[in-house]
PDB file of N, CA and C in Angstrom:
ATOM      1  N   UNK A   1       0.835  -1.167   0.000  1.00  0.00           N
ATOM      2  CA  UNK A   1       0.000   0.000   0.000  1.00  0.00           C
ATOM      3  C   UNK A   1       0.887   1.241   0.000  1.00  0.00           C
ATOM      4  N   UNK A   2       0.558   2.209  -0.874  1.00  0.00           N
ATOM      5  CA  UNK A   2       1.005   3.485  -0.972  1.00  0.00           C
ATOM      6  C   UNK A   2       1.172   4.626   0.218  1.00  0.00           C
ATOM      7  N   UNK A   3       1.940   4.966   0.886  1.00  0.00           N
ATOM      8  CA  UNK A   3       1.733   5.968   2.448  1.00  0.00           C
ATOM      9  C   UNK A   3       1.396   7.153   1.583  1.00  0.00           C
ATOM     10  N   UNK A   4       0.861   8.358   2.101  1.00  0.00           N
ATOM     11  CA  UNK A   4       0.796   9.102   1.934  1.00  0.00           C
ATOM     12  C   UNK A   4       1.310  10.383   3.097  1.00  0.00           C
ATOM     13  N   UNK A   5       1.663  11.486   3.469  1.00  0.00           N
ATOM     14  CA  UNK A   5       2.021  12.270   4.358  1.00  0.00           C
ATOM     15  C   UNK A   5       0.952  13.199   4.503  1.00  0.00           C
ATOM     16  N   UNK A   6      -0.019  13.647   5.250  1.00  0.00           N
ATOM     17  CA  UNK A   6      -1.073  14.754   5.450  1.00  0.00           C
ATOM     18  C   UNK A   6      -0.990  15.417   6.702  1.00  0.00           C
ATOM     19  N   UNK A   7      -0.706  16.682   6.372  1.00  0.00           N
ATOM     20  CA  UNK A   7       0.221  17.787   7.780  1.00  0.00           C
ATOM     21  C   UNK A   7      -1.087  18.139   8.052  1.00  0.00           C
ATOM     22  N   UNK A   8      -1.416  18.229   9.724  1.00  0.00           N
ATOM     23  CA  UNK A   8      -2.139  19.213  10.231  1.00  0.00           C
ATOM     24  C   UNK A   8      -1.513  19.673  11.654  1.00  0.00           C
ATOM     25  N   UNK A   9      -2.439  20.232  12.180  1.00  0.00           N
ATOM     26  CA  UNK A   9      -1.868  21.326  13.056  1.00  0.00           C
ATOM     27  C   UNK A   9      -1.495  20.321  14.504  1.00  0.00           C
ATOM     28  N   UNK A  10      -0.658  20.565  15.380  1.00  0.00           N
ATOM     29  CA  UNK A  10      -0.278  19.959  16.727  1.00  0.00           C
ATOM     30  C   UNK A  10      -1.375  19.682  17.619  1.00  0.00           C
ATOM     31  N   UNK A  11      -2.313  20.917  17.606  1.00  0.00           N
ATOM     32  CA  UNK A  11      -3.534  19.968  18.474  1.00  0.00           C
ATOM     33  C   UNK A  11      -4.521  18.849  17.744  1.00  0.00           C
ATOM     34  N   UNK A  12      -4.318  19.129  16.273  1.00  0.00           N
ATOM     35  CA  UNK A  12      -5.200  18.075  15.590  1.00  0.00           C
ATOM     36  C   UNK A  12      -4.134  16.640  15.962  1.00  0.00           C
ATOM     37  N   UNK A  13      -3.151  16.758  15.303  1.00  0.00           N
ATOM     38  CA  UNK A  13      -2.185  15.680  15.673  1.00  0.00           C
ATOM     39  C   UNK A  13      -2.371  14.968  16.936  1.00  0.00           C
ATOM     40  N   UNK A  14      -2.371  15.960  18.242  1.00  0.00           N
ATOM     41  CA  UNK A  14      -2.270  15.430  19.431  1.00  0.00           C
ATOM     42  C   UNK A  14      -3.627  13.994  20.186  1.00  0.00           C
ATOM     43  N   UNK A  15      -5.151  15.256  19.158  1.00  0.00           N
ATOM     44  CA  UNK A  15      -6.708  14.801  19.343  1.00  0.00           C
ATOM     45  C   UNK A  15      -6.408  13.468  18.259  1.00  0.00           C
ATOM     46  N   UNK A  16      -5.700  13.493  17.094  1.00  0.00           N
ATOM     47  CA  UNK A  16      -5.744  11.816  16.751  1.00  0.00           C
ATOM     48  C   UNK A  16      -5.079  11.244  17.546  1.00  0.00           C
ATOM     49  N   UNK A  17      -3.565  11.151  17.720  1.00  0.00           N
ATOM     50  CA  UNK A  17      -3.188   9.948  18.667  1.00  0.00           C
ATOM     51  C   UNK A  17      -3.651   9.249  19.614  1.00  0.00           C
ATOM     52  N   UNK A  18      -4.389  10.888  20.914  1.00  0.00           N
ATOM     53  CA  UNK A  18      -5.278  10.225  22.003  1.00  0.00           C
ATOM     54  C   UNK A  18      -6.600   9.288  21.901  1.00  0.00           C
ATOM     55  N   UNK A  19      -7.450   9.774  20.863  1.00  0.00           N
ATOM     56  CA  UNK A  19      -8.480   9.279  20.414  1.00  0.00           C
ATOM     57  C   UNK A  19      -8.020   7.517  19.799  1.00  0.00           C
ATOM     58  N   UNK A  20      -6.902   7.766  18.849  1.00  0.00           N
ATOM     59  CA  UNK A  20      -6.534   5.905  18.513  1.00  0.00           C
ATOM     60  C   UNK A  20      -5.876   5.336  19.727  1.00  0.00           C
ATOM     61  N   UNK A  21      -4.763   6.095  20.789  1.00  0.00           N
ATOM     62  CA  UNK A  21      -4.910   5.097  21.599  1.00  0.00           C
ATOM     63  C   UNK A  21      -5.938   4.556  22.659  1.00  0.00           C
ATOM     64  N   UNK A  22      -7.372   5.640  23.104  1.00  0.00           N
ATOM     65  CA  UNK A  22      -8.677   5.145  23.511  1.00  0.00           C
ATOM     66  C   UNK A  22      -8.414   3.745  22.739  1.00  0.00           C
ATOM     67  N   UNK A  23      -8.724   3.919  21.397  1.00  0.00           N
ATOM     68  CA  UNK A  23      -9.158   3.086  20.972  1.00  0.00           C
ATOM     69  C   UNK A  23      -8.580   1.412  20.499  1.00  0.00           C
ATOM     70  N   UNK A  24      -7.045   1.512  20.980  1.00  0.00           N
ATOM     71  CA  UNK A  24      -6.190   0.489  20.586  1.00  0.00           C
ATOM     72  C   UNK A  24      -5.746   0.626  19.652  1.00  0.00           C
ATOM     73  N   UNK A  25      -5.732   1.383  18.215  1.00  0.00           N
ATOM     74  CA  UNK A  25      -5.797   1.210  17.052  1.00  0.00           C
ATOM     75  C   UNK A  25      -4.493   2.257  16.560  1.00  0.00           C
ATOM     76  N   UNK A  26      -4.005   2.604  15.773  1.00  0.00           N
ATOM     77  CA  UNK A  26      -3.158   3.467  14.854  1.00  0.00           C
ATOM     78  C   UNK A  26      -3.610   4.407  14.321  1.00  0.00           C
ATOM     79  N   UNK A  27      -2.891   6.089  14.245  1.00  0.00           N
ATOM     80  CA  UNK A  27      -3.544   6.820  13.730  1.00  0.00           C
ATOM     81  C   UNK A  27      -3.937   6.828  12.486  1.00  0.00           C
ATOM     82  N   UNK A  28      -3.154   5.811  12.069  1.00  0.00           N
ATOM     83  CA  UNK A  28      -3.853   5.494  10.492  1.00  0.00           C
ATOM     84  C   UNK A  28      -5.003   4.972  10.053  1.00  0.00           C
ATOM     85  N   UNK A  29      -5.346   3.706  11.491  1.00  0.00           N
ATOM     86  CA  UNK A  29      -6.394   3.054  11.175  1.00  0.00           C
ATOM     87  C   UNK A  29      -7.348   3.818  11.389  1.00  0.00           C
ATOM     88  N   UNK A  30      -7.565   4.691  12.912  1.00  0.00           N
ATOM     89  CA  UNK A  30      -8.801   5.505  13.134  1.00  0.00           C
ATOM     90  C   UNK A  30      -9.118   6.245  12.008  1.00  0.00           C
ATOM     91  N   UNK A  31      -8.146   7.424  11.098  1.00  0.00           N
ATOM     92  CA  UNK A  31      -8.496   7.802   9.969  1.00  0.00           C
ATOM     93  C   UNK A  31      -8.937   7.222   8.970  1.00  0.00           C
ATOM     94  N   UNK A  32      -8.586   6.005   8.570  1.00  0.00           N
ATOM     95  CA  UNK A  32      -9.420   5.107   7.933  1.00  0.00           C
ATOM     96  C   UNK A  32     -10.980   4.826   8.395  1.00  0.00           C
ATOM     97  N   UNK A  33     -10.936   4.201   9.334  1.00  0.00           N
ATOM     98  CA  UNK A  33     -12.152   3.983   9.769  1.00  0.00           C
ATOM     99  C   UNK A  33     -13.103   5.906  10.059  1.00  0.00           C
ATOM    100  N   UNK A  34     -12.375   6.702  10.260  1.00  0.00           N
ATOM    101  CA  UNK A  34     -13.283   7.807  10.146  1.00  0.00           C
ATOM    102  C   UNK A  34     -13.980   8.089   8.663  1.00  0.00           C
ATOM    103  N   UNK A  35     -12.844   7.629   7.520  1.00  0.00           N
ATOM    104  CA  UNK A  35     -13.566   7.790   6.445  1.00  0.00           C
ATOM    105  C   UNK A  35     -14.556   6.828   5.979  1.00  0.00           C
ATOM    106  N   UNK A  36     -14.406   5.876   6.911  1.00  0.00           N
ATOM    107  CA  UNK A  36     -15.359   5.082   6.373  1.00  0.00           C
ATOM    108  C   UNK A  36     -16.586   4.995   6.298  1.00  0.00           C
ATOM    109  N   UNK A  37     -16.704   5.437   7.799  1.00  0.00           N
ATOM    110  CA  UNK A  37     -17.720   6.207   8.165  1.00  0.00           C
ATOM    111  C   UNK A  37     -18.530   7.221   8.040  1.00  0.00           C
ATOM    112  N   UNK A  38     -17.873   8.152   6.698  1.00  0.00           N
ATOM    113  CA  UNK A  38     -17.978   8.831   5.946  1.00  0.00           C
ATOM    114  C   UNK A  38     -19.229   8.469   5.136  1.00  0.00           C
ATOM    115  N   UNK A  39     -19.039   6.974   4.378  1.00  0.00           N
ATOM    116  CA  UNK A  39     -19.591   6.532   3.687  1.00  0.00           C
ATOM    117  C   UNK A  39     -20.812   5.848   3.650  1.00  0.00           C
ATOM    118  N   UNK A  40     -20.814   5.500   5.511  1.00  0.00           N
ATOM    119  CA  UNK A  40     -21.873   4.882   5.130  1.00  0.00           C
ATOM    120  C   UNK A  40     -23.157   5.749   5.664  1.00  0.00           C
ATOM    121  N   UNK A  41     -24.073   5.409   5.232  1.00  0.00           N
ATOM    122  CA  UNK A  41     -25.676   6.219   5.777  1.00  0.00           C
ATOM    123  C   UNK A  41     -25.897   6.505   6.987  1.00  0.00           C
ATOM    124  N   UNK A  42     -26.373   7.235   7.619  1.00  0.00           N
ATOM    125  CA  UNK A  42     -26.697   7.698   8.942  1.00  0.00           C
ATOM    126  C   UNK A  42     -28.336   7.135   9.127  1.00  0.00           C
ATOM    127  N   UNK A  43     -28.151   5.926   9.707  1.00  0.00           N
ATOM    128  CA  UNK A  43     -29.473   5.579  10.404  1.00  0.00           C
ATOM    129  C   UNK A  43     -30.336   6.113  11.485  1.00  0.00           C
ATOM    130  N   UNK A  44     -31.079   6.432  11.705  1.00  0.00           N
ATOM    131  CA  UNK A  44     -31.790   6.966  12.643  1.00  0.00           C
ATOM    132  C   UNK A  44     -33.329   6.422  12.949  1.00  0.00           C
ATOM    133  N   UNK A  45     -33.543   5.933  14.088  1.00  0.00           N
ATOM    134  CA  UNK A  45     -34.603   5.344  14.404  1.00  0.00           C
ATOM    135  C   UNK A  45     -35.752   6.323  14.682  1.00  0.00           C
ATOM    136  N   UNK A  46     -37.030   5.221  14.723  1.00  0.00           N
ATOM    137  CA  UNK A  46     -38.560   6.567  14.425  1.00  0.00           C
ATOM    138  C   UNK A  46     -38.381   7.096  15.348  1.00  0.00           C
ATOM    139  N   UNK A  47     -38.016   6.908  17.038  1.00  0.00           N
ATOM    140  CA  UNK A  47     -38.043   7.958  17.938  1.00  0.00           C
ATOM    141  C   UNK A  47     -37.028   9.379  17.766  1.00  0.00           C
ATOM    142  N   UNK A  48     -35.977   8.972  17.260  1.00  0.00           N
ATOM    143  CA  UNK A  48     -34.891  10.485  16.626  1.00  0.00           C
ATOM    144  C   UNK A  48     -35.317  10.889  16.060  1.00  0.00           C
ATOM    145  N   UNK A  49     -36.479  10.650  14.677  1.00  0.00           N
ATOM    146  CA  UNK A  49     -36.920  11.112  13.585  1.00  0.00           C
ATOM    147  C   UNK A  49     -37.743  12.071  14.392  1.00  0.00           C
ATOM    148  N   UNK A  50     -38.504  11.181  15.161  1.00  0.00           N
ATOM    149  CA  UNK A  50     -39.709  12.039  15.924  1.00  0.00           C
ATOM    150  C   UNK A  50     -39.355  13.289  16.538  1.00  0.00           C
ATOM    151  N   UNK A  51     -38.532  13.258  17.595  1.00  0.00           N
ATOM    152  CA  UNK A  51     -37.440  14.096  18.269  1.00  0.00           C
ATOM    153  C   UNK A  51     -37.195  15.115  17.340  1.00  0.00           C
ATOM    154  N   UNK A  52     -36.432  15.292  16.333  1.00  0.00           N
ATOM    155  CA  UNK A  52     -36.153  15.721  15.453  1.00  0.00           C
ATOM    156  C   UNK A  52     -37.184  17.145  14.551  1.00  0.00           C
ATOM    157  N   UNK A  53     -38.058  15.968  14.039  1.00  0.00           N
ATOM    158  CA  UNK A  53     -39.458  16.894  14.076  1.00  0.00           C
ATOM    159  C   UNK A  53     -40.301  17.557  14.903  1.00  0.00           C
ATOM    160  N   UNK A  54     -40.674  17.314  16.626  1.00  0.00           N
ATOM    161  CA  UNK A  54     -40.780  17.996  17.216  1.00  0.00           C
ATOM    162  C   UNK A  54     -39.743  18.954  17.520  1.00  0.00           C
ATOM    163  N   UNK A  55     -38.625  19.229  17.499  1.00  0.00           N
ATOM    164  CA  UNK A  55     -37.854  20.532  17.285  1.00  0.00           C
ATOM    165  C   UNK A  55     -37.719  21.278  16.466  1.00  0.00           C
ATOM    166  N   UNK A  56     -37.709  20.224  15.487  1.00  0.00           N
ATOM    167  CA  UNK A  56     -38.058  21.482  14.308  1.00  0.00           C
ATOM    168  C   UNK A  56     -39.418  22.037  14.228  1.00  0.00           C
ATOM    169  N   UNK A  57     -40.776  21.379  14.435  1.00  0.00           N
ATOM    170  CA  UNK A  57     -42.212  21.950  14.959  1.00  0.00           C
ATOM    171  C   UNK A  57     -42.392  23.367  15.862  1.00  0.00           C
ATOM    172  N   UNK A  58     -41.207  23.192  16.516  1.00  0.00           N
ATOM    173  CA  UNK A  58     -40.665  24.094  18.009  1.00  0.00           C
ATOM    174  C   UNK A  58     -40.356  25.264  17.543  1.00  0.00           C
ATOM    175  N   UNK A  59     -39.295  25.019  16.436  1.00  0.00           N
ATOM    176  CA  UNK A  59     -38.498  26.323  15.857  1.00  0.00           C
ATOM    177  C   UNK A  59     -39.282  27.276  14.416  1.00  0.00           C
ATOM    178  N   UNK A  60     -40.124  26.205  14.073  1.00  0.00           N
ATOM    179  CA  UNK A  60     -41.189  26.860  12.936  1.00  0.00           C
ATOM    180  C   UNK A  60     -42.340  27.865  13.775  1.00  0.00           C
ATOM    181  N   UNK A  61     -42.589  26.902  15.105  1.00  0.00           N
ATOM    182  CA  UNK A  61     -43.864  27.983  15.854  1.00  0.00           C
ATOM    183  C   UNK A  61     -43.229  29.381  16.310  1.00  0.00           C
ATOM    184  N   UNK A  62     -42.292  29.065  16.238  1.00  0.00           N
ATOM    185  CA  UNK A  62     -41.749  30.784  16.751  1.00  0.00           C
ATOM    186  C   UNK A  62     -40.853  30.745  18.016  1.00  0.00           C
ATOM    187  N   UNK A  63     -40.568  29.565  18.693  1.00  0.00           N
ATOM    188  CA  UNK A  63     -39.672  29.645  19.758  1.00  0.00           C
ATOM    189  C   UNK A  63     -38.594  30.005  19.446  1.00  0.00           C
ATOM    190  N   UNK A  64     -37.689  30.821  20.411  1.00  0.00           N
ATOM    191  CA  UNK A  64     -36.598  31.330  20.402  1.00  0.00           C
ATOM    192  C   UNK A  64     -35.189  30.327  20.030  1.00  0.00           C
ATOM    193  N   UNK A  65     -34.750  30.667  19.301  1.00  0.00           N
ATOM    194  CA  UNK A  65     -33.411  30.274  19.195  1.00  0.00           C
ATOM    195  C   UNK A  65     -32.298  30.804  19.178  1.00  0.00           C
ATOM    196  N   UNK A  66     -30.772  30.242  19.250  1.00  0.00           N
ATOM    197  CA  UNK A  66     -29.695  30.734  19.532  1.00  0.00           C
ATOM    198  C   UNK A  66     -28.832  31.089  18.436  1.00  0.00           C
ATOM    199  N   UNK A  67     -28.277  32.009  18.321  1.00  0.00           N
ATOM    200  CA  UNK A  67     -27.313  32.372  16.847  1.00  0.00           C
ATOM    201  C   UNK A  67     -26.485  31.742  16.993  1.00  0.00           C
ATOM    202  N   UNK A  68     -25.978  31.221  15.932  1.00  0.00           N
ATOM    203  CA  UNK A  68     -24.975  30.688  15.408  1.00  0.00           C
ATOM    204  C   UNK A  68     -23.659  31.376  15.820  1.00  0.00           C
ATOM    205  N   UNK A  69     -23.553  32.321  16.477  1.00  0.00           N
ATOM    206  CA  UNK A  69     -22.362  33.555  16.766  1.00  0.00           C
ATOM    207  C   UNK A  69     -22.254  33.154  18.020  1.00  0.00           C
ATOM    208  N   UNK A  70     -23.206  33.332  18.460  1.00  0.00           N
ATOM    209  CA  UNK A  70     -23.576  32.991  20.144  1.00  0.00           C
ATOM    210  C   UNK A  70     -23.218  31.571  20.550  1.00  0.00           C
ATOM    211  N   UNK A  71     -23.383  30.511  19.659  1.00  0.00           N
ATOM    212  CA  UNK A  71     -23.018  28.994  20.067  1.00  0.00           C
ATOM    213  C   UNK A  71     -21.493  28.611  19.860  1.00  0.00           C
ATOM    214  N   UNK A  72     -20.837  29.764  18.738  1.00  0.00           N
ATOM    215  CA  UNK A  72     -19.250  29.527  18.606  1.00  0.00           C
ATOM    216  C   UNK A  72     -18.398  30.166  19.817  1.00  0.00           C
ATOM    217  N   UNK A  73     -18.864  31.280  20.170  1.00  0.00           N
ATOM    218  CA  UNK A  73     -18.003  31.996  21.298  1.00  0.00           C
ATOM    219  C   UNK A  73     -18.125  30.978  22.614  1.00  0.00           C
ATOM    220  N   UNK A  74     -19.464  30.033  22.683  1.00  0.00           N
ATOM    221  CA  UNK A  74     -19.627  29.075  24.045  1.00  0.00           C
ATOM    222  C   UNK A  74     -19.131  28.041  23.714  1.00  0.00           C
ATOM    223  N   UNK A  75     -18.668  27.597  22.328  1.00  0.00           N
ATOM    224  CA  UNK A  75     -17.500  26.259  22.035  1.00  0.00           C
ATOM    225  C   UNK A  75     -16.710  26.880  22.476  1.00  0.00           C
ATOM    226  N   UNK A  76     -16.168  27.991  22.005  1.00  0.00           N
ATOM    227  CA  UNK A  76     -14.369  28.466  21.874  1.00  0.00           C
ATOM    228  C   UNK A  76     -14.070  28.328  23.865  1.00  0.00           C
ATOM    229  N   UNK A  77     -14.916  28.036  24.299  1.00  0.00           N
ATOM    230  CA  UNK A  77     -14.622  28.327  25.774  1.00  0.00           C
ATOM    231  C   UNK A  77     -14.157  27.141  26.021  1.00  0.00           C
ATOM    232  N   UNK A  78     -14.625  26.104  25.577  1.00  0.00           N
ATOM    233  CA  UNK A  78     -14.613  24.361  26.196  1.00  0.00           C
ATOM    234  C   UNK A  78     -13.090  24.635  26.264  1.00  0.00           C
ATOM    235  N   UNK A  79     -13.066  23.634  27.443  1.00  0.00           N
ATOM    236  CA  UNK A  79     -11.792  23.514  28.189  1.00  0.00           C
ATOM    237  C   UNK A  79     -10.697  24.540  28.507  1.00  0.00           C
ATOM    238  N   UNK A  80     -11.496  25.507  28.756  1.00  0.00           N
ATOM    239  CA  UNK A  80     -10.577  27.038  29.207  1.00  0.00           C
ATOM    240  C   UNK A  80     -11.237  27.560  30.802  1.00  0.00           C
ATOM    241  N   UNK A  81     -10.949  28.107  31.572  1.00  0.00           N
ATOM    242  CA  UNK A  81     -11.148  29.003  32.972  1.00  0.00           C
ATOM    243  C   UNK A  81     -12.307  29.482  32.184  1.00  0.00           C
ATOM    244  N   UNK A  82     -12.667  29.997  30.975  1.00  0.00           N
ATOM    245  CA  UNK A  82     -13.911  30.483  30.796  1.00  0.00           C
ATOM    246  C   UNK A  82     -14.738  29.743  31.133  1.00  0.00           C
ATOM    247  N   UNK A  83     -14.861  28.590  30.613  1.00  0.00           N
ATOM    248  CA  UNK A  83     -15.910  27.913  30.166  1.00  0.00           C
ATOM    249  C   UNK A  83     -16.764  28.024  31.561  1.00  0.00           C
ATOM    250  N   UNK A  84     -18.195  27.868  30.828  1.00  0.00           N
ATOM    251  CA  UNK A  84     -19.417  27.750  31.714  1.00  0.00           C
ATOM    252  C   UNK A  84     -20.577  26.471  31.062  1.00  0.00           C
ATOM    253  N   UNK A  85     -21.561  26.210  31.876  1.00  0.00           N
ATOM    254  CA  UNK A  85     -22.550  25.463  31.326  1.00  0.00           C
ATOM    255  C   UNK A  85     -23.309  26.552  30.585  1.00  0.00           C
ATOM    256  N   UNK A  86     -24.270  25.458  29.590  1.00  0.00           N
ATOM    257  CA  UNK A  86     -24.892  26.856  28.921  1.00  0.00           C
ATOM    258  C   UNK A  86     -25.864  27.655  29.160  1.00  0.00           C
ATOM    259  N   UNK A  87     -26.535  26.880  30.121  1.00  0.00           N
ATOM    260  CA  UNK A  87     -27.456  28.166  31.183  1.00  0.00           C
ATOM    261  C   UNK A  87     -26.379  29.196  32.270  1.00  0.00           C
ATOM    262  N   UNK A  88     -25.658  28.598  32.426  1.00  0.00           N
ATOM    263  CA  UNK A  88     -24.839  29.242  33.714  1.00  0.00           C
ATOM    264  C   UNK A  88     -23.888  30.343  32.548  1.00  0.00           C
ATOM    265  N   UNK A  89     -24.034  30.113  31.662  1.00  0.00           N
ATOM    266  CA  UNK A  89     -22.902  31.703  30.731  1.00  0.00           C
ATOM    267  C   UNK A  89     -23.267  32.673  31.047  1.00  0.00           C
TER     268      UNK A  89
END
């Protein structure tokens, strides 16, 4: 099989290794198997479907929702002295 070399950044690097050794596996294999996963269909059973549609039912009647601006600045916090829960921000 052909190697290939694909640079990314030190914390991406760091989040594969930890994640394949969780998993027993090589950072090669987890990337493999991430693409594989790529491929196949996303199943979802009638209760998610349901779930699903009652939120979206939720967000068509007019309930409030959160910007998209507003949900990146409460990621960028995870795992910093900032961070808060998302009622507690």
């Amino acid at each position: 099989m052909k190697r290939q070399t694909i640079e990314v950044d030190e914390a991406t690097a760091a989040t594969l290794k930890a994640k394949a050794a969780e998993r027993g596996v090589s950072v090669p294999e987890l990337v493999a198997d991430l693409v594989a996963m790529d491929d196949e269909p996303l199943s979802l059973d009638a209760d998610r479907i349901a779930e699903l549609d009652r939120r979206w039912k939720s967000v068509e009647s007019g309930r409030a929702t959160v910007s998209h601006n507003d949900v990146v600045r409460w990621l960028r916090t995870w795992g910093t002295p900032a961070f808060r829960r998302w009622h507690d921000r």
